[in-house]
Protein backbone atom coordinates (compact mmCIF):
# COMPACT_ATOMS: atom_id res chain seq x y z
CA UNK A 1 148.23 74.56 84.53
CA UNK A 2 149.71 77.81 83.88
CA UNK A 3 153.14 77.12 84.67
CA UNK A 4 153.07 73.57 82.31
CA UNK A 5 151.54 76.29 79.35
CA UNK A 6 154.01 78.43 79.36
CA UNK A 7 157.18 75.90 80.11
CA UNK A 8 155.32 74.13 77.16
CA UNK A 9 155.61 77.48 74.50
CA UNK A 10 158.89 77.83 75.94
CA UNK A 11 160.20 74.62 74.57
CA UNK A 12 159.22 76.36 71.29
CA UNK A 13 162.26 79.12 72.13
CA UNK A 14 164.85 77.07 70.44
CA UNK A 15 163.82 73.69 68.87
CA UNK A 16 166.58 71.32 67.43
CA UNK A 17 167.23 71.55 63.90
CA UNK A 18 170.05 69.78 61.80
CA UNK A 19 173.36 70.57 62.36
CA UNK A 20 175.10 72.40 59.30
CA UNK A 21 177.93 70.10 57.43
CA UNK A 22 180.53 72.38 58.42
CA UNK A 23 180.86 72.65 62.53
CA UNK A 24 181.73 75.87 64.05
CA UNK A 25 185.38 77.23 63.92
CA UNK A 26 187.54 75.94 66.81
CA UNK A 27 189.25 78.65 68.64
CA UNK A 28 192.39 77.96 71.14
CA UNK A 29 192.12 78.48 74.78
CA UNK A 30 192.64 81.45 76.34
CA UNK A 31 192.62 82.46 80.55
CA UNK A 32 188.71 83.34 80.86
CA UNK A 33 188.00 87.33 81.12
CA UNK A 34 184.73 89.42 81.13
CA UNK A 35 186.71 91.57 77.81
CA UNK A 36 187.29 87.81 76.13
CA UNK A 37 183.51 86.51 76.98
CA UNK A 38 181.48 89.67 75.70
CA UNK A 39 183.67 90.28 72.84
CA UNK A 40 183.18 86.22 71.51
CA UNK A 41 179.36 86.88 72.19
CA UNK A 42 178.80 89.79 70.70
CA UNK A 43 179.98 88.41 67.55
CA UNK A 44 177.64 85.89 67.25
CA UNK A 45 174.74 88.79 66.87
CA UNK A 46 177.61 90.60 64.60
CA UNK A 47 178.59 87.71 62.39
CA UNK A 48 175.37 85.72 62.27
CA UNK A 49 172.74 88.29 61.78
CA UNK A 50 171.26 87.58 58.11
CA UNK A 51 173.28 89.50 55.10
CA UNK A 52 169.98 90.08 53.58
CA UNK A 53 167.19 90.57 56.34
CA UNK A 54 169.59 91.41 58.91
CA UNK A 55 167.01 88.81 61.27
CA UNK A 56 169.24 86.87 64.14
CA UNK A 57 169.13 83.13 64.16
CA UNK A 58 167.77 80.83 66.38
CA UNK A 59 170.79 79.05 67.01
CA UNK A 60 174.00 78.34 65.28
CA UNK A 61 175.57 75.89 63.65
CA UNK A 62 172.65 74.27 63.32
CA UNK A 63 170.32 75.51 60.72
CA UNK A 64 166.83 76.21 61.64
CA UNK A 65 165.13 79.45 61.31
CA UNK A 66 165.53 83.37 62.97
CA UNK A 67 164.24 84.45 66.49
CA UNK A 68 162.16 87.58 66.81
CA UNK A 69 163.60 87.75 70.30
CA UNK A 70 166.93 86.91 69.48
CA UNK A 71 166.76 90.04 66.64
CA UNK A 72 166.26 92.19 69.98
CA UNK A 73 168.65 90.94 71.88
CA UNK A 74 171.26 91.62 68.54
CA UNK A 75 169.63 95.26 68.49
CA UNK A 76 171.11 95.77 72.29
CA UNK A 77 174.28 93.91 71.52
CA UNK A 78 175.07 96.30 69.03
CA UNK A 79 174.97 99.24 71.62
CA UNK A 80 177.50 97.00 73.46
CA UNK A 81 179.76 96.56 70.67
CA UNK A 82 180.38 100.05 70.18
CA UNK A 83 181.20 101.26 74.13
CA UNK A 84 183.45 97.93 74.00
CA UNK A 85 185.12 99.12 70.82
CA UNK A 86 184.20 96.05 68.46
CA UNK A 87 182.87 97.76 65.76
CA UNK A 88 182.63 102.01 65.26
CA UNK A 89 179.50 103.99 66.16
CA UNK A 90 179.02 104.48 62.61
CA UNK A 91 178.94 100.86 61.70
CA UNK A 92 176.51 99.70 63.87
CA UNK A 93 174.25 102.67 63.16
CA UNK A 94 173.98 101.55 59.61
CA UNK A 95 173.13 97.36 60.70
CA UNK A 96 170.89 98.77 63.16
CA UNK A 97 169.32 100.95 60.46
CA UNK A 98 168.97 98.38 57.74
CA UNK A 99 167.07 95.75 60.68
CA UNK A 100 164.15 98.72 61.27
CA UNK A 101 163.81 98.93 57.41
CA UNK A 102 163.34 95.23 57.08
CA UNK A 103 161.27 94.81 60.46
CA UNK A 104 159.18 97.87 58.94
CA UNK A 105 158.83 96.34 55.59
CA UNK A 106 158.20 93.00 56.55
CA UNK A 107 154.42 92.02 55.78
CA UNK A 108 151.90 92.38 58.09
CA UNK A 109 148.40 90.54 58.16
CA UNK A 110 146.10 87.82 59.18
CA UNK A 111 147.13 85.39 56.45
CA UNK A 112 148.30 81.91 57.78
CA UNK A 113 151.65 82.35 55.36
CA UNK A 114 153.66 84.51 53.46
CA UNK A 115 153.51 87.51 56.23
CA UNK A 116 155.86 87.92 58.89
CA UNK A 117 153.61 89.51 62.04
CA UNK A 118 149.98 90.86 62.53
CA UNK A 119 148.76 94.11 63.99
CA UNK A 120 152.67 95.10 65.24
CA UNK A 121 153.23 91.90 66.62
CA UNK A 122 156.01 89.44 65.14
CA UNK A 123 155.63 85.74 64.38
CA UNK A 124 157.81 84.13 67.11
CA UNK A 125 160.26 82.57 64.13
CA UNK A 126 160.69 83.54 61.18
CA UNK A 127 161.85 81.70 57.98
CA UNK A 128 165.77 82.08 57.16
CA UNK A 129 165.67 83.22 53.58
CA UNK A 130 162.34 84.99 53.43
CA UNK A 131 161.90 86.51 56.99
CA UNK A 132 158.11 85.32 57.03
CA UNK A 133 156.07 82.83 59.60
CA UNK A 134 158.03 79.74 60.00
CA UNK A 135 155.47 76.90 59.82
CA UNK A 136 152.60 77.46 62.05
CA UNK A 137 154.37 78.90 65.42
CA UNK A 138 152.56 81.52 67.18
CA UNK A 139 151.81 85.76 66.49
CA UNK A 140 153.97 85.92 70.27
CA UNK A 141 153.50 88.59 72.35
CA UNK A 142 156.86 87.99 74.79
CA UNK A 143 159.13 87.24 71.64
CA UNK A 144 157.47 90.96 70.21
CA UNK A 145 157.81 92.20 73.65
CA UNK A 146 161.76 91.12 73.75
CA UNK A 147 162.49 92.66 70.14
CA UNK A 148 160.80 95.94 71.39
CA UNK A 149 162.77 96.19 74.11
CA UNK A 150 166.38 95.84 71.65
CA UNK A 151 163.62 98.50 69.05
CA UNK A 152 163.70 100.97 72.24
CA UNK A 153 166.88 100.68 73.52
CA UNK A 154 168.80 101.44 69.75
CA UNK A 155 166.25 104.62 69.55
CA UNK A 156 167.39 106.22 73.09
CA UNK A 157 170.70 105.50 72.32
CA UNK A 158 171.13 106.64 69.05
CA UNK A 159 170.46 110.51 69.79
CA UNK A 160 172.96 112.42 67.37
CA UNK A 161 171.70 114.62 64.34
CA UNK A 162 173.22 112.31 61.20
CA UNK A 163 170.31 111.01 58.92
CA UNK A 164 171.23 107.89 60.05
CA UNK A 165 170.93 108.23 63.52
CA UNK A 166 167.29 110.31 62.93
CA UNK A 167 166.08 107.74 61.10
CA UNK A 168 167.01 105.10 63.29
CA UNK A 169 164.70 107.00 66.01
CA UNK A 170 162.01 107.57 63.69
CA UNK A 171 161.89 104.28 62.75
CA UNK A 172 162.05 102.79 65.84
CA UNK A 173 159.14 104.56 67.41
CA UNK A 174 156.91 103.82 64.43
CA UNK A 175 157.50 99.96 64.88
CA UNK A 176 157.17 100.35 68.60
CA UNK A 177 154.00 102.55 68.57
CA UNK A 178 152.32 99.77 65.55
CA UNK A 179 151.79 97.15 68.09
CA UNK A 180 148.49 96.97 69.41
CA UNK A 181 149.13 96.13 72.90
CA UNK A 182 145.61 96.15 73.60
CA UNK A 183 144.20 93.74 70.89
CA UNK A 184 146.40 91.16 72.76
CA UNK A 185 144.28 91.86 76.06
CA UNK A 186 141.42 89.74 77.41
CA UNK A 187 138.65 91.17 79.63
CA UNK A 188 140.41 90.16 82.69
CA UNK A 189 142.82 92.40 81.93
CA UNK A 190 145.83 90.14 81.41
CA UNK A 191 147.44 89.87 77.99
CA UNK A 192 146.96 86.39 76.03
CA UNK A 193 150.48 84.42 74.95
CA UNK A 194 149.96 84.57 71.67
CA UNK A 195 147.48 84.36 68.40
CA UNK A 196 147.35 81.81 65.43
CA UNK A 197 145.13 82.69 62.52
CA UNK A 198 143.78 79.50 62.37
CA UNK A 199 142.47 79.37 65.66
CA UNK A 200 142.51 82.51 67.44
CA UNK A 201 144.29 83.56 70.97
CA UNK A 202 146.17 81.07 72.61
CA UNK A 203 144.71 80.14 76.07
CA UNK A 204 147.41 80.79 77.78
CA UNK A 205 147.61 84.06 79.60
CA UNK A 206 150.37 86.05 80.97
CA UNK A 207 150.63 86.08 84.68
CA UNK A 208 153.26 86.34 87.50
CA UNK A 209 155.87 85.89 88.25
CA UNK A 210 158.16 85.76 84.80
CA UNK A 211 159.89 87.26 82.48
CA UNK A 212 156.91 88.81 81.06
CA UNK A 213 157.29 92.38 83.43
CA UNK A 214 159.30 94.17 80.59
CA UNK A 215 156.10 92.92 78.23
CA UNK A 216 153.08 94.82 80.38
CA UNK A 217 155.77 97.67 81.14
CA UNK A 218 155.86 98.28 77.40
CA UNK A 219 152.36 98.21 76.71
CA UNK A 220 151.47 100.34 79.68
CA UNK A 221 153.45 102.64 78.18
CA UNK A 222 152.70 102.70 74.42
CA UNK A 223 151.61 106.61 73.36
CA UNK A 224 149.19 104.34 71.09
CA UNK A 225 147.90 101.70 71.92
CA UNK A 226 148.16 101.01 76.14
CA UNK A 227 146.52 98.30 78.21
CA UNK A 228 144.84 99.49 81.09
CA UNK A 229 146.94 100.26 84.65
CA UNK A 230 145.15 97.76 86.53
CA UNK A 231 146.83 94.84 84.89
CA UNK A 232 149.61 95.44 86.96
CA UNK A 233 147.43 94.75 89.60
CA UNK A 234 146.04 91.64 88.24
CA UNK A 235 149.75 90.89 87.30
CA UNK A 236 151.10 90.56 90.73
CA UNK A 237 147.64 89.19 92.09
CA UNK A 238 148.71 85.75 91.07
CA UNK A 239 152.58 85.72 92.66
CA UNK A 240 153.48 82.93 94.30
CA UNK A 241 155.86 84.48 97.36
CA UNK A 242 157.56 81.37 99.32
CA UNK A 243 160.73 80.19 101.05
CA UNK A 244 163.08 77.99 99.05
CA UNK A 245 166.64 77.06 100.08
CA UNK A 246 167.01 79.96 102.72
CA UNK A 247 165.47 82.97 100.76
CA UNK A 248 162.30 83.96 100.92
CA UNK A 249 161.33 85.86 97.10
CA UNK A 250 158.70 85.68 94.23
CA UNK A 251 159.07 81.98 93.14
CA UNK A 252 159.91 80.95 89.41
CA UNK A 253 162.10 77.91 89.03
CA UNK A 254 163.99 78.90 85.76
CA UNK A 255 166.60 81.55 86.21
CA UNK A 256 165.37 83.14 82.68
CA UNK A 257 162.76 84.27 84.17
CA UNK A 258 164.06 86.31 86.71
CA UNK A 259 166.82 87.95 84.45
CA UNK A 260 165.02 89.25 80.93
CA UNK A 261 163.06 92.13 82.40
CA UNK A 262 166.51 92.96 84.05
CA UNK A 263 168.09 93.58 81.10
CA UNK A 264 166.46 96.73 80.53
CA UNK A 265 164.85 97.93 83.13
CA UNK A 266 167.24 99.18 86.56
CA UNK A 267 165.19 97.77 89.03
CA UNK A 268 166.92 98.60 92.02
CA UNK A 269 165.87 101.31 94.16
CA UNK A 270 162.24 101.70 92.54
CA UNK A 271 159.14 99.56 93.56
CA UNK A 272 155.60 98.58 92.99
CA UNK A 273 152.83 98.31 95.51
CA UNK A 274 154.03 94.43 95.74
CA UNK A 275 157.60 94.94 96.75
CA UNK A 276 156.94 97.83 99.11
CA UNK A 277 154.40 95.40 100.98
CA UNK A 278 157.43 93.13 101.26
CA UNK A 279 160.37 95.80 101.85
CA UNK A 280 162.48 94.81 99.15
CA UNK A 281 162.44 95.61 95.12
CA UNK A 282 162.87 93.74 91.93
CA UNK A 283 166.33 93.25 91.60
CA UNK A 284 166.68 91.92 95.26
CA UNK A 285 163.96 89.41 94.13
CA UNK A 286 166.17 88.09 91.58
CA UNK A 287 169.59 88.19 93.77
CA UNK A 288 167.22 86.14 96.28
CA UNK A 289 166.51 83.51 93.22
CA UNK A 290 170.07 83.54 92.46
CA UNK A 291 171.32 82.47 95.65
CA UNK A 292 168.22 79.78 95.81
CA UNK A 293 168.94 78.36 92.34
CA UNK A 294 172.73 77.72 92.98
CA UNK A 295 172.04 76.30 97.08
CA UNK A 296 169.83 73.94 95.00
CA UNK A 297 172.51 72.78 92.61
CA UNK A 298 175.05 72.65 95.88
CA UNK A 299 172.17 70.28 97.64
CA UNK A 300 171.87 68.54 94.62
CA UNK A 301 168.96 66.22 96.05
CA UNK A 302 169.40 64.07 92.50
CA UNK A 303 172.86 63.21 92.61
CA UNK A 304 173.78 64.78 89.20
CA UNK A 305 177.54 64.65 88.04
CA UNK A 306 179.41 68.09 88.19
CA UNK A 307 177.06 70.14 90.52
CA UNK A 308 179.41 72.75 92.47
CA UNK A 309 179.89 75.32 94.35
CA UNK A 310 181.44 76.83 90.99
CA UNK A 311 179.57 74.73 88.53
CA UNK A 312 175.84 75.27 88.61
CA UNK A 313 172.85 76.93 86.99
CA UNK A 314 169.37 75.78 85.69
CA UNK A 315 166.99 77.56 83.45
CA UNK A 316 165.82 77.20 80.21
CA UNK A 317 168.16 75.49 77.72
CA UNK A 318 168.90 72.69 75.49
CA UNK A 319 169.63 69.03 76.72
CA UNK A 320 170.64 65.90 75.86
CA UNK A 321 167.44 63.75 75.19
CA UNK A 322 164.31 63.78 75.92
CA UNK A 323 164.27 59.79 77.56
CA UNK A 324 164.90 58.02 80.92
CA UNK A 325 167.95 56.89 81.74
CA UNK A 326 169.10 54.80 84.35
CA UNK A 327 171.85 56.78 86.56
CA UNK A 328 173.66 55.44 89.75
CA UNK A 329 170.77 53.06 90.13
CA UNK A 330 167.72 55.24 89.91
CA UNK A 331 165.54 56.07 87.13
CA UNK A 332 165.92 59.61 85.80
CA UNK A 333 164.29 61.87 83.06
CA UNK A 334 166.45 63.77 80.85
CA UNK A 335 165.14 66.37 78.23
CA UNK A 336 166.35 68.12 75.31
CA UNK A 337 164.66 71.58 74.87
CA UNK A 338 162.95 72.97 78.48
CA UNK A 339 162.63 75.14 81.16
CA UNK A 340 164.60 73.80 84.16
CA UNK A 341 164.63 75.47 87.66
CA UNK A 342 163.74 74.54 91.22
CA UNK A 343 161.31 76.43 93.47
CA UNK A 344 159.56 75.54 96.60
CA UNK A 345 156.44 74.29 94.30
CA UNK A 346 158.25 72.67 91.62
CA UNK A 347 161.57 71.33 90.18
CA UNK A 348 162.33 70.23 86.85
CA UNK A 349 166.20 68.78 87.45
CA UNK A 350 168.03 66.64 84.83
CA UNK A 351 171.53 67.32 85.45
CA UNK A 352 171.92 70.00 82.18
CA UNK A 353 173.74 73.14 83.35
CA UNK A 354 173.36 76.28 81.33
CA UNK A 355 176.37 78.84 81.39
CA UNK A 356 173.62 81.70 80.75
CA UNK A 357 172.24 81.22 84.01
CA UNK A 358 175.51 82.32 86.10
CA UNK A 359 175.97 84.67 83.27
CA UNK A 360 172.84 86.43 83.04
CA UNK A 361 172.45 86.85 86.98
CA UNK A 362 175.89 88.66 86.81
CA UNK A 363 174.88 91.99 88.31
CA UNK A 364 172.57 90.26 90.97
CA UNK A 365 175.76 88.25 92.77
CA UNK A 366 178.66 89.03 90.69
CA UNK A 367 181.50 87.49 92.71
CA UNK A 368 179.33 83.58 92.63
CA UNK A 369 178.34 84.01 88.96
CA UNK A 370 181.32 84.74 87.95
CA UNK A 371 183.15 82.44 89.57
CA UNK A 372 181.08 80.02 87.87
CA UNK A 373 181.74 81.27 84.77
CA UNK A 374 185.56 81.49 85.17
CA UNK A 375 185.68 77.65 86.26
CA UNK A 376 182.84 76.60 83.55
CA UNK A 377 185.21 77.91 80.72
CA UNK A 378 188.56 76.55 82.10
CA UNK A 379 186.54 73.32 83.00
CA UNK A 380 185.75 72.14 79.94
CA UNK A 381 187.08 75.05 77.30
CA UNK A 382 187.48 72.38 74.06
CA UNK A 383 183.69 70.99 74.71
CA UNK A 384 182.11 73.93 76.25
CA UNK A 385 183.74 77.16 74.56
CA UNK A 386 184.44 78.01 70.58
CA UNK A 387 184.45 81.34 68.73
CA UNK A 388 180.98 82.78 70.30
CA UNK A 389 181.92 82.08 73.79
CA UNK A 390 179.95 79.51 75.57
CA UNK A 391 177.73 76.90 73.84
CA UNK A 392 174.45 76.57 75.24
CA UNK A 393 174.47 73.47 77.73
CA UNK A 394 176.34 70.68 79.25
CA UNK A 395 175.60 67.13 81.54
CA UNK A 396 178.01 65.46 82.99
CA UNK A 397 175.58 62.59 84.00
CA UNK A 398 174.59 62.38 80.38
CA UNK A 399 177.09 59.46 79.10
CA UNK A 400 174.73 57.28 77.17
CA UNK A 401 175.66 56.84 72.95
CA UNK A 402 178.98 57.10 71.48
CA UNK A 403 180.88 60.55 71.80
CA UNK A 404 178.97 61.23 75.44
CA UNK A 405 181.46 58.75 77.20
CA UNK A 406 182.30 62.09 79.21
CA UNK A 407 178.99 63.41 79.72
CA UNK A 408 177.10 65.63 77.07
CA UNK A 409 177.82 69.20 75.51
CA UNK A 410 175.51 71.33 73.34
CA UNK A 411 177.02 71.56 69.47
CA UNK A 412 175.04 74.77 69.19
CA UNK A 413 174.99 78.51 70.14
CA UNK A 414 171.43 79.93 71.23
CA UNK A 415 170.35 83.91 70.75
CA UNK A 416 167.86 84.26 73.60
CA UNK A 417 171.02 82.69 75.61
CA UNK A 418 173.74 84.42 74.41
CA UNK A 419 171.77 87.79 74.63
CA UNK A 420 171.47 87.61 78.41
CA UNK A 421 175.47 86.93 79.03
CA UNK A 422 176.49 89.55 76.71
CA UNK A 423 174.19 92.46 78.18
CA UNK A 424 173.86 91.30 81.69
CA UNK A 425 177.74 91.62 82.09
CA UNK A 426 177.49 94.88 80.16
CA UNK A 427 175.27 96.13 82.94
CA UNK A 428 177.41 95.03 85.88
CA UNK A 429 180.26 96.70 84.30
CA UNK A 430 179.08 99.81 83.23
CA UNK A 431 175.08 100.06 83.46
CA UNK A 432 175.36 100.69 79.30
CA UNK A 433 171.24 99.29 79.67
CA UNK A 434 170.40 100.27 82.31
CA UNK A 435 171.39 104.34 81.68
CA UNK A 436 170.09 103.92 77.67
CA UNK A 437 166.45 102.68 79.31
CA UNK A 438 166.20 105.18 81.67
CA UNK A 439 165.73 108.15 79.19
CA UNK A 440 163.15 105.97 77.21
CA UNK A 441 159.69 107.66 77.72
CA UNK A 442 158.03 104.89 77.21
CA UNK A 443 159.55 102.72 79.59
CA UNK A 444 159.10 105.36 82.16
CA UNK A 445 155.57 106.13 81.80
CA UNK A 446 155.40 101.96 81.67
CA UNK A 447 156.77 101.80 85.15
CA UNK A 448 154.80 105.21 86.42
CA UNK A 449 151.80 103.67 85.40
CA UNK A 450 152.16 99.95 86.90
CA UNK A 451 152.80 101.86 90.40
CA UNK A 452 156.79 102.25 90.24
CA UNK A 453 158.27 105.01 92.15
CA UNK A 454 161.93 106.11 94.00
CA UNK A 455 164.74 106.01 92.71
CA UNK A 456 166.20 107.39 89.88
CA UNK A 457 162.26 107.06 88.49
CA UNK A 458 161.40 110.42 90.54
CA UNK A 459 163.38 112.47 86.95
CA UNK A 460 160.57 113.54 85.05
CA UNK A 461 161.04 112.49 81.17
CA UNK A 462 157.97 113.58 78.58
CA UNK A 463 156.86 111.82 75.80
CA UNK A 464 158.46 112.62 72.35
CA UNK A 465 155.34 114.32 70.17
């Protein structure tokens, strides 16, 4: 039941909206490079963030609304944009300064409308044009959770004595140390999905294993309002360790999951109680689910079109339809937004391949992923590729209604997608996340407290008073 909860919120990540009347701007080919891939990516966080509220969208072209998540995944891009040379140092200091002011400035209360978040937490969309609570989604923890991790990263890494560059740090650890991590805490001592004012905490709770470690690493850590160290404990009480497709690792089907906490945190090298038990540690975990996730697509058990040794990856994403279709005589199930993956308990398999699965397990097998990648873009460049890099999905086995006579290909761009490919490559090539996080005393005393030790962990970092 837990799993179906949270693949069921998830499908609120990215919902379809209607396409704007002007499609995105065609770019010609080019050989595939890392330099080519992050630089189109990072511009969609550059060029799409809001003139106004400086909020990221959802997606783009189509118009919906703005991601919380997405705004901290732009926060981190920006960091990228400057080591990469995109934009200058000074630039990106001032857009990262004007999001704080507007994330600070936003209002905050219990009102069903007109407010944007509640007791530090944001609403998981927001509205384009007035940056408040689009329709009745959710007060989300993991979206908050995702932009505080892009709120902490742009505060250690902004450390130089301009105004700016102060401010940006002052802000950032009053927006961080607002949320009240423990108000989103049951008496189990595991943190609720979510809150709507007209009916309270979601159900749903937060338990392993997910992409939810970088959320109870945070609140562990907050100087002002931390959750208790034993919900690490109760955290990892309810893995699910199994064999699937020759490796043996935490199970989660969707490769999402295993990647998000990665962006920020260096997992390799330090461990919990959990992984010392099993003699491996987090990032291992995830190189394990790599490995499982493509063998799957290799075995393809479904018979899906396009499935490779250089073509694969399933996690959450947008599809074609959600309808059965009949394909090479057997009934299938395609979807439009959800969580796909394959573990030894469950598989959700339609034949949709999402580019930000090879791309965001980059650092765990580099050579495979990109590899994938490199064939996915000269594959299908004029379907799959425009001026943001890669759009979100593609299925080849998807050839129902006119215009799909050679499968299906997303129209749109997604944040929480894009965000992984642009920093996950950033931290195979240089670390740039990695090193930021790792002078962040919050995320330290996060990790200290959940059990974490070795590693480059054992440097002692205090809390700023």
């Amino acid at each position: 039941m837990q799993k179906t909860i949270l693949i069921g919120l998830l499908v609120l990540v990215a919902c379809n909206g209607q396409p704007r009347q002007q499609p995105s701007t065609p770019v010609e080919a080019v050989p595939f490079s890392m330099d080519e891939l992050q630089r189109r990516t990072f511009h969609y966080f550059w060029d799409q963030a809001d003139t106004i509220n400086f909020q990221i969208p959802d997606r783009y072209p189509s118009l919906t609304f703005s991601s919380i998540a997405a705004t901290g995944f732009g926060l981190s891009s920006y960091l990228v944009g400057i080591e990469r040379g995109y934009v200058s140092r000074e630039a990106a200091a001032e857009r990262v300064l004007q999001t704080l002011k507007v994330l600070s400035q936003l209002t905050q209360g219990d009102a069903p409308a007109g407010v944007a978040g509640y007791k530090g937490f944001f609403y998981h969309f927001l509205t384009l044009d007035k940056a408040t609570r689009f329709k009745q989604v959710e007060l989300s923890s993991i979206d908050t959770g995702l932009l505080m991790a892009g709120v902490l990263s742009v505060m250690s890494y902004f450390d130089g004595e301009s105004a700016v560059e102060q401010e940006i740090r002052t802000l950032s650890d009053a927006l961080f140390r607002r949320v009240e991590w423990d108000w989103m805490l049951d008496d189990n001592h595991r943190l609720s999905m979510g809150w709507h004012p007209e009916s309270g905490f979601i159900p749903a709770r937060w338990k392993g294993y997910n992409e939810a470690m970088i959320l109870l690493v945070m609140a562990m850590g907050s100087p002002s309002h931390p959750i208790p160290a034993e919900c690490w404990e109760q955290w990892c009480s309810t893995y699910e360790w199994a064999g699937f497709q020759g490796q043996e690792f935490v199970q989660f089907e969707p490769l999402f999951g295993h990647q998000y906490s990665h962006i920020w945190i260096d997992f390799r090298g330090i461990q919990d109680d959990y992984m010392r038990r099993k003699g491996i540690d987090y990032f291992e975990n995830s190189r394990r689910a790599t490995l499982a996730n493509r063998a799957y697509c290799l075995e393809n058990p479904l018979g899906f079109k396009g499935y490779n040794e250089n073509c694969w990856g399933l996690t959450a994403c947008d599809g074609p339809a959600n309808e059965k279709r009949m394909v090479n005589g057997s009934e299938r199930q395609f979807f439009d937004y959800r969580a796909r993956g394959a573990s030894t308990f469950r598989v959700v398999d339609d034949g949709t391949i999402a580019p930000t699965a090879a791309g965001g397990s980059t650092p765990f097998e580099p050579e495979l992923c990109l590899a994938a990648l490199e064939n996915m873009w000269t594959s299908y460049y004029p379907e799959l590729v425009g001026e943001y890099g890669f759009k979100d999905a593609f299925n080849l086995s998807y050839t129902f209604g006119k215009g799909h006579e050679n499968g299906w290909f997303d129209v749109d761009y997604l944040g929480i997608d894009q965000g992984p490919i642009l920093l996950q490559l950033e931290n195979y090539r240089s670390g740039l996340l990695w090193a930021v996080m790792k002078k962040n005393p919050y995320i330290q005393e996060g990790l200290r407290r959940a059990g974490f030790s070795g590693g480059w962990l054992e440097r002692k970092v205090d809390h700023p008073k």
